[in-house]
C-alpha atoms as a PDB file:
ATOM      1  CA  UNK A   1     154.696 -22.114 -39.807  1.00  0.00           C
ATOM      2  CA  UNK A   2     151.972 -20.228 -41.974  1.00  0.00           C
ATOM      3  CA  UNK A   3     152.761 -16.939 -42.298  1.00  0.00           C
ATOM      4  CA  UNK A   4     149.289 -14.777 -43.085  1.00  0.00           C
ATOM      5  CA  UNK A   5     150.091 -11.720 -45.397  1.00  0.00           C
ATOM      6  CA  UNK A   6     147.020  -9.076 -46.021  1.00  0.00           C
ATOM      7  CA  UNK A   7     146.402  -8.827 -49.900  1.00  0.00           C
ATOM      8  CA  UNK A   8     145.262  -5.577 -51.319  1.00  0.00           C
ATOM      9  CA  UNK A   9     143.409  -5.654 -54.428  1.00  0.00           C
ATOM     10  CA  UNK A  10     143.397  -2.839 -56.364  1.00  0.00           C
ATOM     11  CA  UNK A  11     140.305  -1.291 -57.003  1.00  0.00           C
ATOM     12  CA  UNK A  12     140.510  -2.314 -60.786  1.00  0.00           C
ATOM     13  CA  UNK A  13     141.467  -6.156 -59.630  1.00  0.00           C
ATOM     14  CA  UNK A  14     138.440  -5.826 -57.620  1.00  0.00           C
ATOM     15  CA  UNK A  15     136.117  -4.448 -60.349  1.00  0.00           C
ATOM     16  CA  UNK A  16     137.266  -7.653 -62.190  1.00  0.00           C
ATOM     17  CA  UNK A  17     136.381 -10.209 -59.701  1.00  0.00           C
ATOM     18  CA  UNK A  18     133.281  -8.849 -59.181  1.00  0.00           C
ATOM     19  CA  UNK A  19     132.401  -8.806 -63.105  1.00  0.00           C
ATOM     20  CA  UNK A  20     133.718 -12.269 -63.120  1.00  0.00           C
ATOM     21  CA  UNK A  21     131.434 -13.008 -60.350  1.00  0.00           C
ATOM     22  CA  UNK A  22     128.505 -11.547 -61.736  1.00  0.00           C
ATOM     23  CA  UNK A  23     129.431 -13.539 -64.819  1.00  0.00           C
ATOM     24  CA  UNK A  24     128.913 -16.757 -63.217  1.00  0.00           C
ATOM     25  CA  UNK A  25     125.899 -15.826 -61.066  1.00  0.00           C
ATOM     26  CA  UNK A  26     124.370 -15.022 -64.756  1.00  0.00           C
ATOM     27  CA  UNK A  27     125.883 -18.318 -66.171  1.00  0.00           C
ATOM     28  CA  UNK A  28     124.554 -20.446 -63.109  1.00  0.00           C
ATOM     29  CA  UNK A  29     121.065 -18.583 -63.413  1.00  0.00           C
ATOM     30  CA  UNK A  30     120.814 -20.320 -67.057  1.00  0.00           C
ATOM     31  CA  UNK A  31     121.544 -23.413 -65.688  1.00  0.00           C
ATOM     32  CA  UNK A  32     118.835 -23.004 -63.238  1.00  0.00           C
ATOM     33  CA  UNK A  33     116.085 -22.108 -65.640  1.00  0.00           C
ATOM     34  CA  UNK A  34     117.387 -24.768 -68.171  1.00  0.00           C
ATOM     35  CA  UNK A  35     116.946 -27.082 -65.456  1.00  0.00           C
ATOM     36  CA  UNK A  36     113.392 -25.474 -64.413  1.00  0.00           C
ATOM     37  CA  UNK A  37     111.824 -26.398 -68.112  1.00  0.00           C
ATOM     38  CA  UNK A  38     113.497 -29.710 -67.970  1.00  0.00           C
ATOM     39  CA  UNK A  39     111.599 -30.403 -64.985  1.00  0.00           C
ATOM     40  CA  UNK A  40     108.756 -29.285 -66.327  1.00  0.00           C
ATOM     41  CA  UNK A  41     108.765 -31.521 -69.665  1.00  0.00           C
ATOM     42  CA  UNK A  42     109.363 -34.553 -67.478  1.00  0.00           C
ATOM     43  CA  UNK A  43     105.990 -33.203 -65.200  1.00  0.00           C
ATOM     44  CA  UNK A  44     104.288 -33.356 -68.597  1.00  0.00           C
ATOM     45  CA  UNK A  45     105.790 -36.982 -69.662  1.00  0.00           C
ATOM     46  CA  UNK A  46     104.285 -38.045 -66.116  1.00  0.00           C
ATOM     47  CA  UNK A  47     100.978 -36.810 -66.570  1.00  0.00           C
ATOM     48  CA  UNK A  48     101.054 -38.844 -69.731  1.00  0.00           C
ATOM     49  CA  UNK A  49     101.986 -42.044 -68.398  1.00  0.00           C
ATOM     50  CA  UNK A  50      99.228 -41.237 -65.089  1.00  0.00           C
ATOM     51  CA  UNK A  51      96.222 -40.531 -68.244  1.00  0.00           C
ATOM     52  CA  UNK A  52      97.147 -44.203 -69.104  1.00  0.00           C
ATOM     53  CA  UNK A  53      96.992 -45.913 -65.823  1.00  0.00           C
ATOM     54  CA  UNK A  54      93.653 -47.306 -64.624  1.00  0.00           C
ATOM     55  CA  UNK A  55      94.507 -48.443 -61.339  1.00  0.00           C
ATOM     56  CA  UNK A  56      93.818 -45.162 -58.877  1.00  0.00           C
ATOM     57  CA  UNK A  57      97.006 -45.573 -56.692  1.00  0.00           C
ATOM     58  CA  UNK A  58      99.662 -45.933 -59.450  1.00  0.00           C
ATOM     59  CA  UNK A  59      97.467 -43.270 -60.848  1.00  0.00           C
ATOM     60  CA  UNK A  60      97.763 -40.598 -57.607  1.00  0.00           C
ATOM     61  CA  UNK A  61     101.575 -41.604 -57.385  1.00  0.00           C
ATOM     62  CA  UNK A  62     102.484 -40.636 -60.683  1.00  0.00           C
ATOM     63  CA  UNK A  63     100.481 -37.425 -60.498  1.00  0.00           C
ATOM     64  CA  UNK A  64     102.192 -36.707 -57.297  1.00  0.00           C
ATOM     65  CA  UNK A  65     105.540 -36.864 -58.484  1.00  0.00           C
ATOM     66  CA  UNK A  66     104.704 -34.888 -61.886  1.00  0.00           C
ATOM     67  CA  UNK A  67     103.477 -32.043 -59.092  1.00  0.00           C
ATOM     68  CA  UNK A  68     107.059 -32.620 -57.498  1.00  0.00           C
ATOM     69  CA  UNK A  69     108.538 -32.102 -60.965  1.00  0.00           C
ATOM     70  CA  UNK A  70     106.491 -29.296 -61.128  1.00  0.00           C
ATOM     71  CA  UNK A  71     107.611 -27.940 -57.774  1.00  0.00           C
ATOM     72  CA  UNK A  72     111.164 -28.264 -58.599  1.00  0.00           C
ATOM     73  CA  UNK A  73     110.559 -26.409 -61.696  1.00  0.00           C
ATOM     74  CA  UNK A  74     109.387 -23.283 -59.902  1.00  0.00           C
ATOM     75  CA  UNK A  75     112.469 -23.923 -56.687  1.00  0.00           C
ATOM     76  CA  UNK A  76     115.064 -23.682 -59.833  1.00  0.00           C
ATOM     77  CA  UNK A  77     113.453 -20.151 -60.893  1.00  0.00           C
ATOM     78  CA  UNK A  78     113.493 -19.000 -57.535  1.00  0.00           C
ATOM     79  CA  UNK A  79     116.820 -20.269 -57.628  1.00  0.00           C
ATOM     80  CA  UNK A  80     117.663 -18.165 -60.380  1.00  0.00           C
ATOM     81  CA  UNK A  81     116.174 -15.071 -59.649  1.00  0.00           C
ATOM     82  CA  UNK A  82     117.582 -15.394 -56.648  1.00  0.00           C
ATOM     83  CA  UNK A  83     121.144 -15.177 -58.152  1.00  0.00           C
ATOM     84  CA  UNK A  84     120.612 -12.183 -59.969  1.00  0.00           C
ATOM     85  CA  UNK A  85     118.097 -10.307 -57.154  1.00  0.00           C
ATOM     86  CA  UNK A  86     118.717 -12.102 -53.859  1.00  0.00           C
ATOM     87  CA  UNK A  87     116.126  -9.630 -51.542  1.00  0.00           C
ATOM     88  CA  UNK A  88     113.590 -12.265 -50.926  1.00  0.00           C
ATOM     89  CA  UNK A  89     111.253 -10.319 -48.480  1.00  0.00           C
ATOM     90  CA  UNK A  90     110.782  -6.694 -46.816  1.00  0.00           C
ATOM     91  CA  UNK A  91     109.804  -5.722 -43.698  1.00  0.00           C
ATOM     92  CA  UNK A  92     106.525  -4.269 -44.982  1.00  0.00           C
ATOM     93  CA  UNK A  93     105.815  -7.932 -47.301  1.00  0.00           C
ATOM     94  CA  UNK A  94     106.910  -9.918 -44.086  1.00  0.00           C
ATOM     95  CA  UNK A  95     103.920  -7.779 -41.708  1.00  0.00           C
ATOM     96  CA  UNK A  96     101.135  -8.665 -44.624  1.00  0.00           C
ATOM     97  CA  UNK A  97     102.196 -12.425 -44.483  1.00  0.00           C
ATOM     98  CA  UNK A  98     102.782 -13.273 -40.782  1.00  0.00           C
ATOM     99  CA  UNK A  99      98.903 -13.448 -40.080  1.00  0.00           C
ATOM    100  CA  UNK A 100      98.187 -15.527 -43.196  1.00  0.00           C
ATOM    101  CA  UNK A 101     101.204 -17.891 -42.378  1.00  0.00           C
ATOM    102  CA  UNK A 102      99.785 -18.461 -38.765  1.00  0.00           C
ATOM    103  CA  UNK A 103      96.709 -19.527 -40.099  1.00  0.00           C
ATOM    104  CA  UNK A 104      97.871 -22.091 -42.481  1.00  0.00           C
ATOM    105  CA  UNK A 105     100.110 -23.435 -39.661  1.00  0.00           C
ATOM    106  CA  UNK A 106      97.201 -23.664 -37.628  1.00  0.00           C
ATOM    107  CA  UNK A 107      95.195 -25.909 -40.435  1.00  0.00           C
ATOM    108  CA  UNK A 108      98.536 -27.837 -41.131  1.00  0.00           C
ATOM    109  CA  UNK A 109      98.379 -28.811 -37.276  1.00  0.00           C
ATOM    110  CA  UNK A 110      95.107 -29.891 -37.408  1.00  0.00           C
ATOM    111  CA  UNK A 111      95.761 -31.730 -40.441  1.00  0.00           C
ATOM    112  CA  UNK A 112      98.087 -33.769 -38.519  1.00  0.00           C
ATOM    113  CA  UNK A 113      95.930 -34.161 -35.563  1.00  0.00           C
ATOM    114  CA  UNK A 114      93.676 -35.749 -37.748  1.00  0.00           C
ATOM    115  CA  UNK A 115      95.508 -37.518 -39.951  1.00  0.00           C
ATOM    116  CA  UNK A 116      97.628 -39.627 -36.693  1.00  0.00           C
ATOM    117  CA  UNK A 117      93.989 -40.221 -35.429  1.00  0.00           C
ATOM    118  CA  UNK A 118      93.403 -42.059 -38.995  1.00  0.00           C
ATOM    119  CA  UNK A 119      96.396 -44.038 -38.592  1.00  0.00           C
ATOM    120  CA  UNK A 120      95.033 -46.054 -35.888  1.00  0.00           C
ATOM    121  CA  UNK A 121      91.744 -46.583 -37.073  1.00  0.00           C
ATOM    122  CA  UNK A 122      91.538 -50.782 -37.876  1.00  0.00           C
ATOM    123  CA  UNK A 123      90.469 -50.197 -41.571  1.00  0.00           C
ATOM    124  CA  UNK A 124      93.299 -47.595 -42.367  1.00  0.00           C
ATOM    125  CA  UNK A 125      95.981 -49.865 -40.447  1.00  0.00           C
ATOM    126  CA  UNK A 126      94.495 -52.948 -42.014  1.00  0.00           C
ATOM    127  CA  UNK A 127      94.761 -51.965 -45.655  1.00  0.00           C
ATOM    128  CA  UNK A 128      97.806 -51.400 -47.317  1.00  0.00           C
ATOM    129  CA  UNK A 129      97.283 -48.957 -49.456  1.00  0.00           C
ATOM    130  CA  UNK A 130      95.454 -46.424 -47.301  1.00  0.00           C
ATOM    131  CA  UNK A 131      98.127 -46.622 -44.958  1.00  0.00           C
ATOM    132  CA  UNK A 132     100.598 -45.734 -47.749  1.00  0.00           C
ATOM    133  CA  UNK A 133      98.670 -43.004 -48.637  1.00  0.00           C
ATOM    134  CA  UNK A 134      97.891 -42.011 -44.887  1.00  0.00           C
ATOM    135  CA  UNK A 135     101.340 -41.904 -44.365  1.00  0.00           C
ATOM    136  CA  UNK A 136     102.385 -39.943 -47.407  1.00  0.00           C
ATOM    137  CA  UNK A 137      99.487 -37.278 -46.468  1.00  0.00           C
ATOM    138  CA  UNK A 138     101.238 -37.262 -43.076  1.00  0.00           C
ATOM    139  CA  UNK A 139     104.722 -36.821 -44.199  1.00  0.00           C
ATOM    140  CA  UNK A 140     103.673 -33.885 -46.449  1.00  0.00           C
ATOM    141  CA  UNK A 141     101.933 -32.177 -43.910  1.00  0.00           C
ATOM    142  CA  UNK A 142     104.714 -32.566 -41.304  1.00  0.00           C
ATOM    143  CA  UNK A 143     107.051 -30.948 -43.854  1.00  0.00           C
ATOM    144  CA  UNK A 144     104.710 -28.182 -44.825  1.00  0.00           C
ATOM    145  CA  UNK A 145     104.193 -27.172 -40.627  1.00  0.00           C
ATOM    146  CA  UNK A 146     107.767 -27.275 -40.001  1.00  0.00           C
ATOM    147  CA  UNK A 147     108.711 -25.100 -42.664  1.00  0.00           C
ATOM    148  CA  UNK A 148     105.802 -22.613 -42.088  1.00  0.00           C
ATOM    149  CA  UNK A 149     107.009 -22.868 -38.934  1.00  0.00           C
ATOM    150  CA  UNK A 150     110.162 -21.845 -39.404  1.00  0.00           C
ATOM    151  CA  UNK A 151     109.391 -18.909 -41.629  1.00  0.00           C
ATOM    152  CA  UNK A 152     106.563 -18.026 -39.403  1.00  0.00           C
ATOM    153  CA  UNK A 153     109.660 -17.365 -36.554  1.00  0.00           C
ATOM    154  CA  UNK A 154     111.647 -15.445 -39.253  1.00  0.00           C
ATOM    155  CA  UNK A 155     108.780 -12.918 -40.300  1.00  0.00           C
ATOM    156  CA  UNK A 156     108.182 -12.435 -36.340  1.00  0.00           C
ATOM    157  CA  UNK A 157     111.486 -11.240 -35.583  1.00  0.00           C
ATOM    158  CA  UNK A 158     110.889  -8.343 -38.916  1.00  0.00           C
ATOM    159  CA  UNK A 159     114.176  -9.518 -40.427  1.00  0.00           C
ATOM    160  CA  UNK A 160     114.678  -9.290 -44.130  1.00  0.00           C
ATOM    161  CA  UNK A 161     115.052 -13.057 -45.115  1.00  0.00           C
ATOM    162  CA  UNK A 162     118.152 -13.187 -46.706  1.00  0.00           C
ATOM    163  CA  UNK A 163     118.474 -16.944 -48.697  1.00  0.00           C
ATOM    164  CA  UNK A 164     120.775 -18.854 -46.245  1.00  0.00           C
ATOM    165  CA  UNK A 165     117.805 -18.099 -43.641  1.00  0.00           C
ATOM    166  CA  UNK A 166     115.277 -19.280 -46.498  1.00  0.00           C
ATOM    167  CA  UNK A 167     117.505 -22.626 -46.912  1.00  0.00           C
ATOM    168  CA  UNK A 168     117.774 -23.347 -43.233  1.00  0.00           C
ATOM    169  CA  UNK A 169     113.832 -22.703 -43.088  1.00  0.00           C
ATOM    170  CA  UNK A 170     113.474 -25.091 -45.357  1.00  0.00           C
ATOM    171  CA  UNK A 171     115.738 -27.378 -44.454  1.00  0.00           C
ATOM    172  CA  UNK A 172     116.483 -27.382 -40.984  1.00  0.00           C
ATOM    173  CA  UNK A 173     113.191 -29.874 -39.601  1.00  0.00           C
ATOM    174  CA  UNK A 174     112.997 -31.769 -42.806  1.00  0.00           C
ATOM    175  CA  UNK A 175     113.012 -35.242 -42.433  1.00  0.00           C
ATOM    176  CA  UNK A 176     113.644 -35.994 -46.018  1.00  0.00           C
ATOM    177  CA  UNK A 177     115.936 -33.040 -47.717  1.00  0.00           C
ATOM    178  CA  UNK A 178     113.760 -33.880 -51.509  1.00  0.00           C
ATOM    179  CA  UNK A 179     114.369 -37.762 -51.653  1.00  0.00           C
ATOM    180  CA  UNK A 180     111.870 -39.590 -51.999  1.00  0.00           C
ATOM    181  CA  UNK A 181     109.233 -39.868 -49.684  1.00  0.00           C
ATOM    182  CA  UNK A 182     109.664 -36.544 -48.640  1.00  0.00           C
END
């Protein structure tokens, strides 16, 4: 049988685990932007190899992952200012966004409107790379309107985003969770 004693900590044991804390949110936010201009050298390494390619598709793909590299740069900033300042969003910020948001949900959904009607045109469906490309624009633009989505839903209930509601915003409709394809 467990037995389940209360522990006090003393208010000095307590100043020390939050120092230690503190320590490693610091520590962890170094990693992060470490990791944020690693990304970004490997963005520049792909633009490199893209400036070489002639053929346009290899070219677009290449470019599109150094944008992802990019991307992933600025998440592991957020990242670490997060650590060190987690308020993401105020009431007041969350009023001046909501009608902006709606909007760019609205064009994302048309986006997709559009781009299913392109996937059954003949020509698209009959040549390989335009439906790769189709497809990618599609996934992308799925992503985007679920996320905006979901933030769209946060901002409307004037909550304060804290960052496990940003992560399951992000997270919660997407199809890929950052591997490829996504």
């Amino acid at each position: 049988m467990l037995l389940f004693i209360p522990v006090r900590w003393t208010a000095e044991r307590r100043k020390e685990m939050a120092v230690s804390e503190h320590l490693k949110r610091r520590e962890l936010a170094e990693y992060f932007r470490q990791e944020a201009k690693r990304e970004l050298e490997y963005a520049q390494l792909l633009n490199n190899t893209a400036s070489r390619s002639m053929n346009p598709v290899v070219r677009l793909i290449i470019d599109a992952v150094s944008q992802d590299s990019i991307k992933h740069s600025k998440i592991y900033e957020t990242m670490a200012v997060l650590l060190l300042n987690p308020n993401l969003i105020d009431e007041a910020e969350s009023t001046s966004v909501l009608k902006d948001i709606e909007k760019h949900i609205s064009m994302e959904s048309e986006s997709i409107e559009e781009l299913n009607r392109l996937k059954s045109d003949d020509l698209i469906k009959n040549d390989p790379a335009l439906s790769f490309l189709v497809d990618m624009l599609l996934r992308d633009e799925s992503f985007h309107h679920a996320v905006l989505r979901q933030v769209y839903t946060a901002l409307i209930k004037n909550i304060t985003l804290s960052e496990q509601e940003i992560w399951d915003a992000v997270w919660r409709d997407a199809v890929y969770h950052g591997t490829p394809g996504g």
